[in-house]
Protein backbone atom coordinates (compact mmCIF):
# COMPACT_ATOMS: atom_id res chain seq x y z
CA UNK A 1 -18.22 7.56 -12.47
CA UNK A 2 -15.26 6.74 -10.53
CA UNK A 3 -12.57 4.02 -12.79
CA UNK A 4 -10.15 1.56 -10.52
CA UNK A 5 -8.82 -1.73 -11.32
CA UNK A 6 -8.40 -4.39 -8.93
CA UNK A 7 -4.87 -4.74 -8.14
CA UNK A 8 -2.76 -8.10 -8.83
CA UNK A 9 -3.62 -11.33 -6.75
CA UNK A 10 0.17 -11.50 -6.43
CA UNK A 11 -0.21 -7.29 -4.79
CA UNK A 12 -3.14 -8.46 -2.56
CA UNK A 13 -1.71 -11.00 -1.06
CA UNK A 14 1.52 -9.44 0.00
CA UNK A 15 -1.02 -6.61 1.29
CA UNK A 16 -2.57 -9.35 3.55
CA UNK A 17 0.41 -11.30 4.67
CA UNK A 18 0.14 -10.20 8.15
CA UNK A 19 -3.64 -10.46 9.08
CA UNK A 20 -5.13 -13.94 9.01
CA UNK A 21 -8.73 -12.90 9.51
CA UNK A 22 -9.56 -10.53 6.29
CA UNK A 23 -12.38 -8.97 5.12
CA UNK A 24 -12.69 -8.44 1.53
CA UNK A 25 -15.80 -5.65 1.52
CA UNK A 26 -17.20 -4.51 -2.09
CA UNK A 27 -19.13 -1.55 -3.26
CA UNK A 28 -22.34 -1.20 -5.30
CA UNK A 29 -21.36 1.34 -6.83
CA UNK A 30 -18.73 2.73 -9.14
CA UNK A 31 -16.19 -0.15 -8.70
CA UNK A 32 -19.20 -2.59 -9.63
CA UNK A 33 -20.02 -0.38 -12.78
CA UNK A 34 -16.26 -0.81 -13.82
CA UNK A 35 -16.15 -4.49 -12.92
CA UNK A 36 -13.27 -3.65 -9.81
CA UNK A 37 -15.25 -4.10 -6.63
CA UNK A 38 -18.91 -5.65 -7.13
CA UNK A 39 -20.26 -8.45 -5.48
CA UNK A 40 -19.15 -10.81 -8.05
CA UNK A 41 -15.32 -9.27 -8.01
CA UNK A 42 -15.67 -10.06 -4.20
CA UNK A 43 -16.85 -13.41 -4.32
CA UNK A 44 -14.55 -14.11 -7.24
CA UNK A 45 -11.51 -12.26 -5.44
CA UNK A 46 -11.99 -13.97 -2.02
CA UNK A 47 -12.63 -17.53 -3.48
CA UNK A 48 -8.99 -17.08 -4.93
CA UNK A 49 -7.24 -15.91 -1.95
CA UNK A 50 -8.81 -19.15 -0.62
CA UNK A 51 -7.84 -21.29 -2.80
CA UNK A 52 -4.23 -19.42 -2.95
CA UNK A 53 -4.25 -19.52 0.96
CA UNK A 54 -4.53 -23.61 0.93
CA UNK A 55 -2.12 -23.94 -1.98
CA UNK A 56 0.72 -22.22 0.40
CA UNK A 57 -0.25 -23.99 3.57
CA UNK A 58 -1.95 -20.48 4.91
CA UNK A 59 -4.32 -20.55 7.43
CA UNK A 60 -6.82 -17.41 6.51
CA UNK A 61 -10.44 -16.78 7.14
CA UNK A 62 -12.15 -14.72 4.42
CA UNK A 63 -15.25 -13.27 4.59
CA UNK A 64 -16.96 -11.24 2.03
CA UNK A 65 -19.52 -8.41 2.11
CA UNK A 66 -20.87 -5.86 -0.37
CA UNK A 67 -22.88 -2.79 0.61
CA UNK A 68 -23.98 -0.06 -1.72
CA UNK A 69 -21.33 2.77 -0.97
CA UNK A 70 -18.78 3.10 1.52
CA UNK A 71 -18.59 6.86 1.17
CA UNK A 72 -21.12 7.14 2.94
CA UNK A 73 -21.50 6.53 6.82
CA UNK A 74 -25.14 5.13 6.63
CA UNK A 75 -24.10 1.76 4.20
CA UNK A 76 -20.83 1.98 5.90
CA UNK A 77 -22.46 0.72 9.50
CA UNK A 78 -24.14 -2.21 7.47
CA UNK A 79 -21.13 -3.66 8.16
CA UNK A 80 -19.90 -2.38 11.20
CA UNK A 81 -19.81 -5.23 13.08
CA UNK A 82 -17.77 -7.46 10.52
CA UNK A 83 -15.52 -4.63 10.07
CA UNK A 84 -14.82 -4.44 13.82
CA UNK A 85 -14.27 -8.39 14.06
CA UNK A 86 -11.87 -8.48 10.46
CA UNK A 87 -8.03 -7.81 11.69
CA UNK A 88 -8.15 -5.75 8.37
CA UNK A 89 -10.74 -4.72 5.67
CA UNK A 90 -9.72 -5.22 2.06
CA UNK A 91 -11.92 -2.26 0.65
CA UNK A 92 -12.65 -3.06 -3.75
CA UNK A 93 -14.05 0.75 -3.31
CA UNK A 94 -12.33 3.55 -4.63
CA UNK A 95 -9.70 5.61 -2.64
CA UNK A 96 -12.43 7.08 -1.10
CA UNK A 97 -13.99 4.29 0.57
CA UNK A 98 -10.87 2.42 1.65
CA UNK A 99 -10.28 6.44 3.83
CA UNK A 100 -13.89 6.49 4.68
CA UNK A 101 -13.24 2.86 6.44
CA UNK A 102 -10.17 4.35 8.09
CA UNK A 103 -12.14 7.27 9.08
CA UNK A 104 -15.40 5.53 10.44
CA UNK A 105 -13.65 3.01 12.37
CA UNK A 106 -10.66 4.26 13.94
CA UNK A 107 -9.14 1.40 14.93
CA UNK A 108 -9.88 -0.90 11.88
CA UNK A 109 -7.07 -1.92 9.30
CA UNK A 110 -8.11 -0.85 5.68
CA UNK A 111 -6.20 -1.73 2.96
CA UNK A 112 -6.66 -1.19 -0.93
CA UNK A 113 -7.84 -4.20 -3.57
CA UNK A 114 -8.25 -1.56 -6.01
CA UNK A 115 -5.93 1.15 -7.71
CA UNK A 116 -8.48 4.59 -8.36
CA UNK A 117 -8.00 6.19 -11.75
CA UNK A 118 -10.24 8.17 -12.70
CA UNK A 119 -13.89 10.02 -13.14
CA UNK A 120 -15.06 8.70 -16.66
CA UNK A 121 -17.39 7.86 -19.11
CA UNK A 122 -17.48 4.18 -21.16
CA UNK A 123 -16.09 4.05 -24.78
CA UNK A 124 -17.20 0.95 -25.23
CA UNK A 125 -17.20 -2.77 -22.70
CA UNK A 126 -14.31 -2.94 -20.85
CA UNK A 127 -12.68 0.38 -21.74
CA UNK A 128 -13.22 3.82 -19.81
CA UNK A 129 -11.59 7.43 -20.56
CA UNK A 130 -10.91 9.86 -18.57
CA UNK A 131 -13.60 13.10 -18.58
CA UNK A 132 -12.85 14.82 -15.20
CA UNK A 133 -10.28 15.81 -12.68
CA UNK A 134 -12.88 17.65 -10.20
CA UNK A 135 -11.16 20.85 -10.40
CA UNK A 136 -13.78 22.51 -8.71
CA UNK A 137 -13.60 25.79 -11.05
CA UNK A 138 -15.28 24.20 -14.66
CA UNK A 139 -14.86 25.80 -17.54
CA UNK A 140 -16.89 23.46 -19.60
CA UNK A 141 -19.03 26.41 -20.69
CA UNK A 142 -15.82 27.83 -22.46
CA UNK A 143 -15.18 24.98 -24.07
CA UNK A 144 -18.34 23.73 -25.87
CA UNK A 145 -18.83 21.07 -23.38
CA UNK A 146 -14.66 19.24 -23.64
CA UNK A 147 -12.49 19.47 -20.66
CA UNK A 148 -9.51 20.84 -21.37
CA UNK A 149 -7.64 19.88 -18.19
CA UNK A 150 -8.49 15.68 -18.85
CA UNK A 151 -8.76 15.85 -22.76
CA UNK A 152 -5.35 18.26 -23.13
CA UNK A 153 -2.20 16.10 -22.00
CA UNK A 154 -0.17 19.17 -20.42
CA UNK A 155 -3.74 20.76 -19.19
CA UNK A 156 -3.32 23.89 -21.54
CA UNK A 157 -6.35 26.21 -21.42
CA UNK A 158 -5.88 28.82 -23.65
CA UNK A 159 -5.58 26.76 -26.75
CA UNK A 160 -3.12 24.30 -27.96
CA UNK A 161 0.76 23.95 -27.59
CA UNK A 162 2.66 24.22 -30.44
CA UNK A 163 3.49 20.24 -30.59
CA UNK A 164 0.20 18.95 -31.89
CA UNK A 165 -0.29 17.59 -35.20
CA UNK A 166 -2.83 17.12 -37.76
CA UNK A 167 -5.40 16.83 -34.75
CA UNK A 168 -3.14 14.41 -33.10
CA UNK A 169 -1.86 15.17 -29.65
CA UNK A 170 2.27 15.02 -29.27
CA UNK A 171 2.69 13.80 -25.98
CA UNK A 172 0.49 10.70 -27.11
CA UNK A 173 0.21 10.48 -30.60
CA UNK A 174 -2.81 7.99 -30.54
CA UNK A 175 -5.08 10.05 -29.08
CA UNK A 176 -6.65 13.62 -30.59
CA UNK A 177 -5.79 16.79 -29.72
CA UNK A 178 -8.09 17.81 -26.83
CA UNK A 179 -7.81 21.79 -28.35
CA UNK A 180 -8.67 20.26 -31.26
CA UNK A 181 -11.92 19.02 -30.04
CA UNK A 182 -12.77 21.64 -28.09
CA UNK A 183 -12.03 23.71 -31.80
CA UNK A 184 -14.25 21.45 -33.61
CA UNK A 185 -16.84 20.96 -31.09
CA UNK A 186 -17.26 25.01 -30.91
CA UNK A 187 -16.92 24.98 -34.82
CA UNK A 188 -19.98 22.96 -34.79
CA UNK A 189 -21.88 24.84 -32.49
CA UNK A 190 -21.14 28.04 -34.47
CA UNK A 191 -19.51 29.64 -30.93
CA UNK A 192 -15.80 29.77 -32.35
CA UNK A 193 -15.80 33.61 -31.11
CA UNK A 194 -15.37 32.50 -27.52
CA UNK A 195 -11.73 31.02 -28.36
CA UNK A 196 -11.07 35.22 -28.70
CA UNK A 197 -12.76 36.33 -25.20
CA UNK A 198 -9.40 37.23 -22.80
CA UNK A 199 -10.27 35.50 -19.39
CA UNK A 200 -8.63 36.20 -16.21
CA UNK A 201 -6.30 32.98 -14.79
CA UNK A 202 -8.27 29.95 -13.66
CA UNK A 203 -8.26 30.04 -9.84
CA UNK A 204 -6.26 26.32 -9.26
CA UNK A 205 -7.11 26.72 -5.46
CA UNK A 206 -10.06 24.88 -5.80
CA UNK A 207 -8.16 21.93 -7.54
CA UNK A 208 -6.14 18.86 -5.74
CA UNK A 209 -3.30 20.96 -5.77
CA UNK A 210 -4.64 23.88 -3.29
CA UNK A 211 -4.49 20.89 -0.61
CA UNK A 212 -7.90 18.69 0.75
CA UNK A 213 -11.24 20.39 0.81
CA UNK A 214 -14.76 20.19 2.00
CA UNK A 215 -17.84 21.30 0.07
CA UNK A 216 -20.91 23.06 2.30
CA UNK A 217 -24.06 23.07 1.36
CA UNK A 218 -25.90 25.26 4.40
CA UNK A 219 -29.59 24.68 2.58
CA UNK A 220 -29.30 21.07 3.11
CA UNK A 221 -27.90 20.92 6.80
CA UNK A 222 -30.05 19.88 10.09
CA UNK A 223 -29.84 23.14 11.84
CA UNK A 224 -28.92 21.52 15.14
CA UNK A 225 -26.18 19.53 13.49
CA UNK A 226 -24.59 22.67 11.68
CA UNK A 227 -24.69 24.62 15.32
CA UNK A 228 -22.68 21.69 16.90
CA UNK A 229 -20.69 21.18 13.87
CA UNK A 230 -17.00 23.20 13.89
CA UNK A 231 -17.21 23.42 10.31
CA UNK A 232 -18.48 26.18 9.06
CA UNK A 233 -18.43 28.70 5.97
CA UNK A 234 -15.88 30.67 7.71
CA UNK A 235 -13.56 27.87 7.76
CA UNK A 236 -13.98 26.59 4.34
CA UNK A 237 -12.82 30.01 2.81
CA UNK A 238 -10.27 29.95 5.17
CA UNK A 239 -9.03 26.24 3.86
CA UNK A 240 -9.75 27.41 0.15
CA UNK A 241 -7.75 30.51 1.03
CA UNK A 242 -4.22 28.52 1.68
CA UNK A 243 -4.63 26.82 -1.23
CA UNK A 244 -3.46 30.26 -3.36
């Protein structure tokens, strides 16, 4: 899942100062899961602007709305129409859905109530860690199922730097050594030989840093749609291709 925190009330407010008819919009997914964006967050988040709003003398409608994800243009047009009549959209959503506001309706105002971390996995209530960076070239299979690139904190992957000790990681000493559980984790699987296979350099085109991307699935488009459409395989290895 997808980890944010809503920002400050302090932060949102001086994100709304100019707009006096806001819509604070939440999502049923991820940023409900992590207790960010929800219904309740919503509710909760715009009955404090109110109540902030009257304390300073502000005169602010606030409406509230949750649908179930706003990456997605289908739950997106559920609320269409109080997007369109909002000056701006205060998206709880994930960075994602605050672009896919900006995207769907050109000419609406979205702003961010939440700050996106990460994709993750609960430890326990109220606490998330990080699992993946969506590199788009995994090498999970190498590594008995522990990502080097989130669990490592200078993203090593061909074992560990020289800094770590006694299974402790150096650049943050309170957390293990992500070679180190990778080590034990093959240890336990009896697949330690796999640590001595040479492999050619991961291909880091595919990551955030070869620039934005877009995934195509031909089996699963409307054949009319992918005719019309100007994206096409050709262009998506031509995007991946500037990314080397």
């Amino acid at each position: 899942m997808i980890t944010g925190k809503q920002k400050s009330l302090s932060d949102i407010r001086e994100i709304l100062a100019p707009y006096h008819k806001v819509l604070v919009l939440g999502c049923g997914t991820c940023t409900t899961i992590c207790f960010a964006g929800g219904e309740r967050e919503v509710a909760i988040l715009a009955s404090a602007l109110r109540l902030s709003d009257k304390k300073n003398g502000i005169e602010r409608q606030i409406d509230e709305f949750t649908i179930q994800r706003q990456c997605e243009w289908e739950f997106l047009d559920e609320a269409a129409d109080k997007i369109k009549s909002a000056e701006a959209t205060l998206s709880l959503a994930c960075g994602v859905g605050v672009q896919g506001i900006a995207e769907r309706f050109p000419k609406a105002v979205s702003l961010p109530g939440v700050d996106t971390y990460f994709k993750g996995i609960p430890q326990e209530m109220g606490v998330w860690s990080s699992r993946c960076l969506g590199c788009g070239d995994c090498v999970l299979a190498l590594t008995g199922g522990v990502c080097p690139i989130t669990r490592c904190a200078k993203s090593m992957l061909n074992g560990p730097c020289g800094g770590s000790s006694k299974g402790r990681c150096e650049v943050l000493p309170d957390r293990p050594c992500g070679w180190q559980l990778i080590y034990d984790r093959l240890a336990n699987l009896g697949k330690l030989d796999t640590l001595e296979e040479i492999r050619p350099p991961k291909d880091w085109s595919t990551s955030h840093s070869g620039g934005p991307h877009t995934l195509v699935r031909p089996d699963l488009r409307l054949p009319a749609v992918a005719a019309a459409s100007k994206i096409t395989d050709t262009t998506i290895k031509e995007e991946k291709g500037k990314g080397h």
